[in-house]
C-alpha atoms as a PDB file:
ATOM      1  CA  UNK A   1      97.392 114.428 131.673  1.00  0.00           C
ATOM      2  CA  UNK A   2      95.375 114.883 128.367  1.00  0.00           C
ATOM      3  CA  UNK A   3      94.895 111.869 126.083  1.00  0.00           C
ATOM      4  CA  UNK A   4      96.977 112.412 123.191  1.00  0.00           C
ATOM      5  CA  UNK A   5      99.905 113.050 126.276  1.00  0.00           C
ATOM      6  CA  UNK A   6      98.625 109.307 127.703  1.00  0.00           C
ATOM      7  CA  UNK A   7      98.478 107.907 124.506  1.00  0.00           C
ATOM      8  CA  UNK A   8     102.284 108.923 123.536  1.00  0.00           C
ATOM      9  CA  UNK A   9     103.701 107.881 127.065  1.00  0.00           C
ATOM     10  CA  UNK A  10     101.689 104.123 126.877  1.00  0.00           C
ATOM     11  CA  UNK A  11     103.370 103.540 123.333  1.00  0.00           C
ATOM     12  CA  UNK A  12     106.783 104.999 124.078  1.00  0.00           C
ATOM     13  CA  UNK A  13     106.827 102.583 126.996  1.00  0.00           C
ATOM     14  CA  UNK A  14     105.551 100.171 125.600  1.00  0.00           C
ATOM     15  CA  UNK A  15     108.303 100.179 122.713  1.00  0.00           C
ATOM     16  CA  UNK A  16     110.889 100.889 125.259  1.00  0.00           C
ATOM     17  CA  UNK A  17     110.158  97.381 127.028  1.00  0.00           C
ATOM     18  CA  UNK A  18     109.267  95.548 124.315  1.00  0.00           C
ATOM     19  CA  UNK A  19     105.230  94.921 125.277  1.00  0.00           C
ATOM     20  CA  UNK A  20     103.758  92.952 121.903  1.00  0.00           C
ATOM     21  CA  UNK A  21     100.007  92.228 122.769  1.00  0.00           C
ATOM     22  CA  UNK A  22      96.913  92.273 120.705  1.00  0.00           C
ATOM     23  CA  UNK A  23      95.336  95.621 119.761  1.00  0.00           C
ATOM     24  CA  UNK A  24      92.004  94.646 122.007  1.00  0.00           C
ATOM     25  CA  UNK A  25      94.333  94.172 124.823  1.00  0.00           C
ATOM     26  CA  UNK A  26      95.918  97.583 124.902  1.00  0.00           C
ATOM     27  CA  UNK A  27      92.574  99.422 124.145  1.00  0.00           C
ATOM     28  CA  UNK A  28      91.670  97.725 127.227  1.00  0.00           C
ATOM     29  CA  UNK A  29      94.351  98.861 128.957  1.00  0.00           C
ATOM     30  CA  UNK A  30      94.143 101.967 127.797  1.00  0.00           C
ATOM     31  CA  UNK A  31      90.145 102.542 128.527  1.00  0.00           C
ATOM     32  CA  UNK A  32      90.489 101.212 131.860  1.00  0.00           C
ATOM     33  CA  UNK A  33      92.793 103.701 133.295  1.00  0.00           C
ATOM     34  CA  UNK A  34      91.046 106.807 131.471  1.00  0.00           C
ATOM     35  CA  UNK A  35      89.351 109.158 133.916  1.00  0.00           C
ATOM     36  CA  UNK A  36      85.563 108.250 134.849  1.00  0.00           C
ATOM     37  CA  UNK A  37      83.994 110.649 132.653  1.00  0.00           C
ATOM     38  CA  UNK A  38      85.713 110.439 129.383  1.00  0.00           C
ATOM     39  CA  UNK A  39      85.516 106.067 130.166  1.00  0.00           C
ATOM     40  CA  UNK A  40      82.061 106.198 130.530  1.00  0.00           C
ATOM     41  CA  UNK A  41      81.502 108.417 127.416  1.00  0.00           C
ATOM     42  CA  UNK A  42      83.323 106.349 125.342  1.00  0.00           C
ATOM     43  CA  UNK A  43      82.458 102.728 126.108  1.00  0.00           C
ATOM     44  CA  UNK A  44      79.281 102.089 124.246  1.00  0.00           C
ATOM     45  CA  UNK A  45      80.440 103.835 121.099  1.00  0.00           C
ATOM     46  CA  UNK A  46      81.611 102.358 117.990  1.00  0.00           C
ATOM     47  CA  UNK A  47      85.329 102.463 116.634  1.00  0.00           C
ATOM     48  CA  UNK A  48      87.160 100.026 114.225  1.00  0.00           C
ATOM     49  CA  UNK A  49      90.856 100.642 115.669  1.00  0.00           C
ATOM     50  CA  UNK A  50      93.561 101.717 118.342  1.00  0.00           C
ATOM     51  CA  UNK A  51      93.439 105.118 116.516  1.00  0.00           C
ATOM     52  CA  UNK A  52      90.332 105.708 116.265  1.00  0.00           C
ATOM     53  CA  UNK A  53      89.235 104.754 119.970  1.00  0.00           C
ATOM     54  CA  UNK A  54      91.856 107.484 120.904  1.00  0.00           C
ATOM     55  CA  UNK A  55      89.836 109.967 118.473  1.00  0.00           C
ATOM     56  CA  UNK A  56      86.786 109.480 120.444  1.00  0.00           C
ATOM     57  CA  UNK A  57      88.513 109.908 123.294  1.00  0.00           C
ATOM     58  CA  UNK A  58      90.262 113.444 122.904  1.00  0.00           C
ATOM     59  CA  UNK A  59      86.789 114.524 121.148  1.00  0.00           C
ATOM     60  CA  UNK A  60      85.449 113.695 124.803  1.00  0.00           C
ATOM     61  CA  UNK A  61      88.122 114.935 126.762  1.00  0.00           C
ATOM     62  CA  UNK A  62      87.738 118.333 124.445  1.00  0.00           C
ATOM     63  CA  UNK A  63      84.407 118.535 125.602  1.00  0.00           C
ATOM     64  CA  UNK A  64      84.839 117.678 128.787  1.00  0.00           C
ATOM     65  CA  UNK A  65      87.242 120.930 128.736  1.00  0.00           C
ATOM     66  CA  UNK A  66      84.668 123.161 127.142  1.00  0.00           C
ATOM     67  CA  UNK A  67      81.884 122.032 129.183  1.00  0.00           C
ATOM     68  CA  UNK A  68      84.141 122.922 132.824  1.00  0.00           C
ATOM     69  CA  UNK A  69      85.213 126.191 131.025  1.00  0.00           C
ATOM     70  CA  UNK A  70      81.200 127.196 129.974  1.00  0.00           C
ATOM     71  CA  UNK A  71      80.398 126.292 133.611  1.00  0.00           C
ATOM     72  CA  UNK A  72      83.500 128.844 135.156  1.00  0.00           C
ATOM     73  CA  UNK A  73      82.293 131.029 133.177  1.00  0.00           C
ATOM     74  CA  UNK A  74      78.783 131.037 134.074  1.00  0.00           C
ATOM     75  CA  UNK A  75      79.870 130.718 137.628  1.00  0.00           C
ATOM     76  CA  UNK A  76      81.826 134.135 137.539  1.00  0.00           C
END
């Protein structure tokens, strides 16, 4: 599942059962269950909300994309 798909189904179900916790808390939640490779791209880098920790984490799934696409392509 892409991020931006993740991050819709965490706050949908999150709203559907009523989940209130503090913005750290579901960042946390939300960084621990990312695949390896975009988590350990994304740890040490600076971001100031919710929203913006998910921006740096598309812009690393994006590249993660491009990067296994370049390699196919090289490959072939």
């Amino acid at each position: 599942m892409i991020v931006k798909e993740y991050k819709q189904q965490i706050e949908l179900l999150m709203m559907m059962v009523g989940v209130r916790e503090e913005v750290r808390i579901t960042i946390e939640r939300f960084h621990s269950s990312l695949n390896y490779e975009i988590r350990s791209r994304v740890e040490l880098l600076p971001y100031n909300d919710r929203n913006e920790f998910v921006q740096l984490c598309m812009t690393r799934y994006k590249k993660q994309k491009r990067k296994l696409l370049f390699s196919c392509l090289l490959a072939w």
